[in-house]
Protein backbone atom coordinates (compact mmCIF):
# COMPACT_ATOMS: atom_id res chain seq x y z
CA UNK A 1 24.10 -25.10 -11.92
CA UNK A 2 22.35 -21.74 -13.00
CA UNK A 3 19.28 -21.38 -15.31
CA UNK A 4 18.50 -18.04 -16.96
CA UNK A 5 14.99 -17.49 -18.26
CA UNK A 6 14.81 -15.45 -20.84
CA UNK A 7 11.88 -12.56 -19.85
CA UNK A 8 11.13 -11.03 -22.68
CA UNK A 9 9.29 -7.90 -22.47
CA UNK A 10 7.09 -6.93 -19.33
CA UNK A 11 8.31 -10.55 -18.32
CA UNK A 12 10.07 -10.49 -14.98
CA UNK A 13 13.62 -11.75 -15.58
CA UNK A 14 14.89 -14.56 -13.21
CA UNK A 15 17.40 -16.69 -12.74
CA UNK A 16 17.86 -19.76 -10.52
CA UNK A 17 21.00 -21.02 -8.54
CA UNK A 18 21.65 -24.57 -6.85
CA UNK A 19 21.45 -23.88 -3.11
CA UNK A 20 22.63 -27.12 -1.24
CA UNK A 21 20.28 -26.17 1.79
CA UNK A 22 17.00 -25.81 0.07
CA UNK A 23 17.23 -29.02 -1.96
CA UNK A 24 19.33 -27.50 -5.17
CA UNK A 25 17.05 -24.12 -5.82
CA UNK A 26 17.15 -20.08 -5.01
CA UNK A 27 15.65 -17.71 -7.30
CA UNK A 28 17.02 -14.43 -8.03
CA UNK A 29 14.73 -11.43 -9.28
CA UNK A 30 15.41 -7.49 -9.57
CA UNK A 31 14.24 -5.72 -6.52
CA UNK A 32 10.92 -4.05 -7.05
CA UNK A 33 9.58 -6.18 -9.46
CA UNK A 34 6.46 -7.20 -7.08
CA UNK A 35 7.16 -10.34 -6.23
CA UNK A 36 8.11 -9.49 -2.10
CA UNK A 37 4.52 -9.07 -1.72
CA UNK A 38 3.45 -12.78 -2.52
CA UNK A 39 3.16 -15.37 -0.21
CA UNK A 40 3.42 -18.24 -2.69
CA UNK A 41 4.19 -19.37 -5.91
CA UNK A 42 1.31 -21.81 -7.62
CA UNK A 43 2.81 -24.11 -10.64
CA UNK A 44 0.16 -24.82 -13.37
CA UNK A 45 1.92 -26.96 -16.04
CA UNK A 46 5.11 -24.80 -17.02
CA UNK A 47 3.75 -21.50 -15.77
CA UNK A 48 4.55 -19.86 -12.50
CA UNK A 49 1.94 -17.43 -10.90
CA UNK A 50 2.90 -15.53 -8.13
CA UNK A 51 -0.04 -15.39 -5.17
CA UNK A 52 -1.24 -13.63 -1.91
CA UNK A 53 -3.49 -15.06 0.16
CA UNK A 54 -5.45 -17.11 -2.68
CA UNK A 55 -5.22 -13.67 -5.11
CA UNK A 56 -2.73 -13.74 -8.20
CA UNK A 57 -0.45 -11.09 -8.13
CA UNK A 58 -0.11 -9.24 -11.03
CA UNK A 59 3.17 -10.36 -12.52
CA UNK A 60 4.42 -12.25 -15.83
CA UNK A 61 6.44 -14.74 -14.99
CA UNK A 62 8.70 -16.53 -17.56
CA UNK A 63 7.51 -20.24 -18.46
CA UNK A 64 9.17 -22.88 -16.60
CA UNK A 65 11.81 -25.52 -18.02
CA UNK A 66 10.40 -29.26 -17.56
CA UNK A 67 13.74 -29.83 -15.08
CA UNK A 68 13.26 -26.68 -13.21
CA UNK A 69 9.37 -27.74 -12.33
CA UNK A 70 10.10 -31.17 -11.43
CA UNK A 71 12.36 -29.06 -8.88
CA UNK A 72 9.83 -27.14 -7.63
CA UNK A 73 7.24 -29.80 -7.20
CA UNK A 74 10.28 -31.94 -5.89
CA UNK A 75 10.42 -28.65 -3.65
CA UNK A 76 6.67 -28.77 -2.51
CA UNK A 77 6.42 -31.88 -2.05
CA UNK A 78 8.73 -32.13 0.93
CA UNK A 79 6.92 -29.24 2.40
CA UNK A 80 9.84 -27.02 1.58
CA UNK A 81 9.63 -23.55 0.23
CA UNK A 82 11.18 -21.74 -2.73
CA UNK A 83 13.96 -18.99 -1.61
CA UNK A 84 14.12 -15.60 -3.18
CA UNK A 85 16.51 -13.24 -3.65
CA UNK A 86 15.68 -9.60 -4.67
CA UNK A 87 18.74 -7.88 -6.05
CA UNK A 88 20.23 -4.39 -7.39
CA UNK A 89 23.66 -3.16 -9.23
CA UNK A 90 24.41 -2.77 -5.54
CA UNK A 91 24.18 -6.77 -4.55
CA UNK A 92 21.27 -8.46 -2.30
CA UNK A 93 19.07 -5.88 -0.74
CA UNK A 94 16.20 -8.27 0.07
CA UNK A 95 15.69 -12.24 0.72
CA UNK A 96 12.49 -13.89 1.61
CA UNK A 97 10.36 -17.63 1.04
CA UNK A 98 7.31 -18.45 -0.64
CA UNK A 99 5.34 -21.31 -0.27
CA UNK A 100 4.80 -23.51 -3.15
CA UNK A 101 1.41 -24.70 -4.51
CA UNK A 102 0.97 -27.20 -6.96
C-alpha cells in the first residue's frame, strides 16, 4: 500500500508506505524540506502541522486522506510514533520519529 499526496506548490510532497513494524505507516519526504527539526506532528481534522516543542513549524503540509488519519490517530493512540524518512536522488540520507498529537 502507498499513498501519494499531491503537494502542489510550496506544499511539501509526501508519500506514505505500509511498514509492518509501526502498525502499517512510514512517511517519506525530500531531505531539507524542514521537517527533521520537528518533534511532532499535531492532526487537526485532515490537516497535518508539523511542531517543536508546542511551536508550529513553518511548513505546508498536504491535507490528509480520511483513511490515512484514522491511521495516524490509530497510530497515537497506541502511544506509537509516526516514522520518517528524508530522501535524495541518492536514496535515504536521513530517518527519524515524531510524536503524534491529536
Amino acid at each position: 500500500m502507498s499513498y501519494l499526496i499531491d503537494a502542489g506548490r510550496d506544499v511539501v510532497p509526501v508519500e506514505y508506505f505500509a511498514a509492518k513494524d509501526n502498525a502499517g505507516l512510514i512517511m517519506v519526504v525530500p531531505k531539507r524540506c524542514g521537517l527533521s527539526k520537528a518533534n511532532s506532528i499535531k492532526i487537526d481534522g485532515l490537516a497535518m502541522i508539523a511542531m517543536n516543542g508546542g511551536d508550529i513549524l513553518a511548513i505546508t503540509m498536504p491535507p490528509l486522506t480520511s483513511e490515512l488519519r484514522d491511521q495516524l490517530v490509530h497510530l497515537a493512540s497506541q502511544g506509537s510514533k509516526l516514522h520518517v524518512g528524508e530522501f535524495m536522488a541518492r536514496g535515504l540520507v536521513d530517518a527519524y520519529s515524531l510524536d503524534i498529537i491529536i
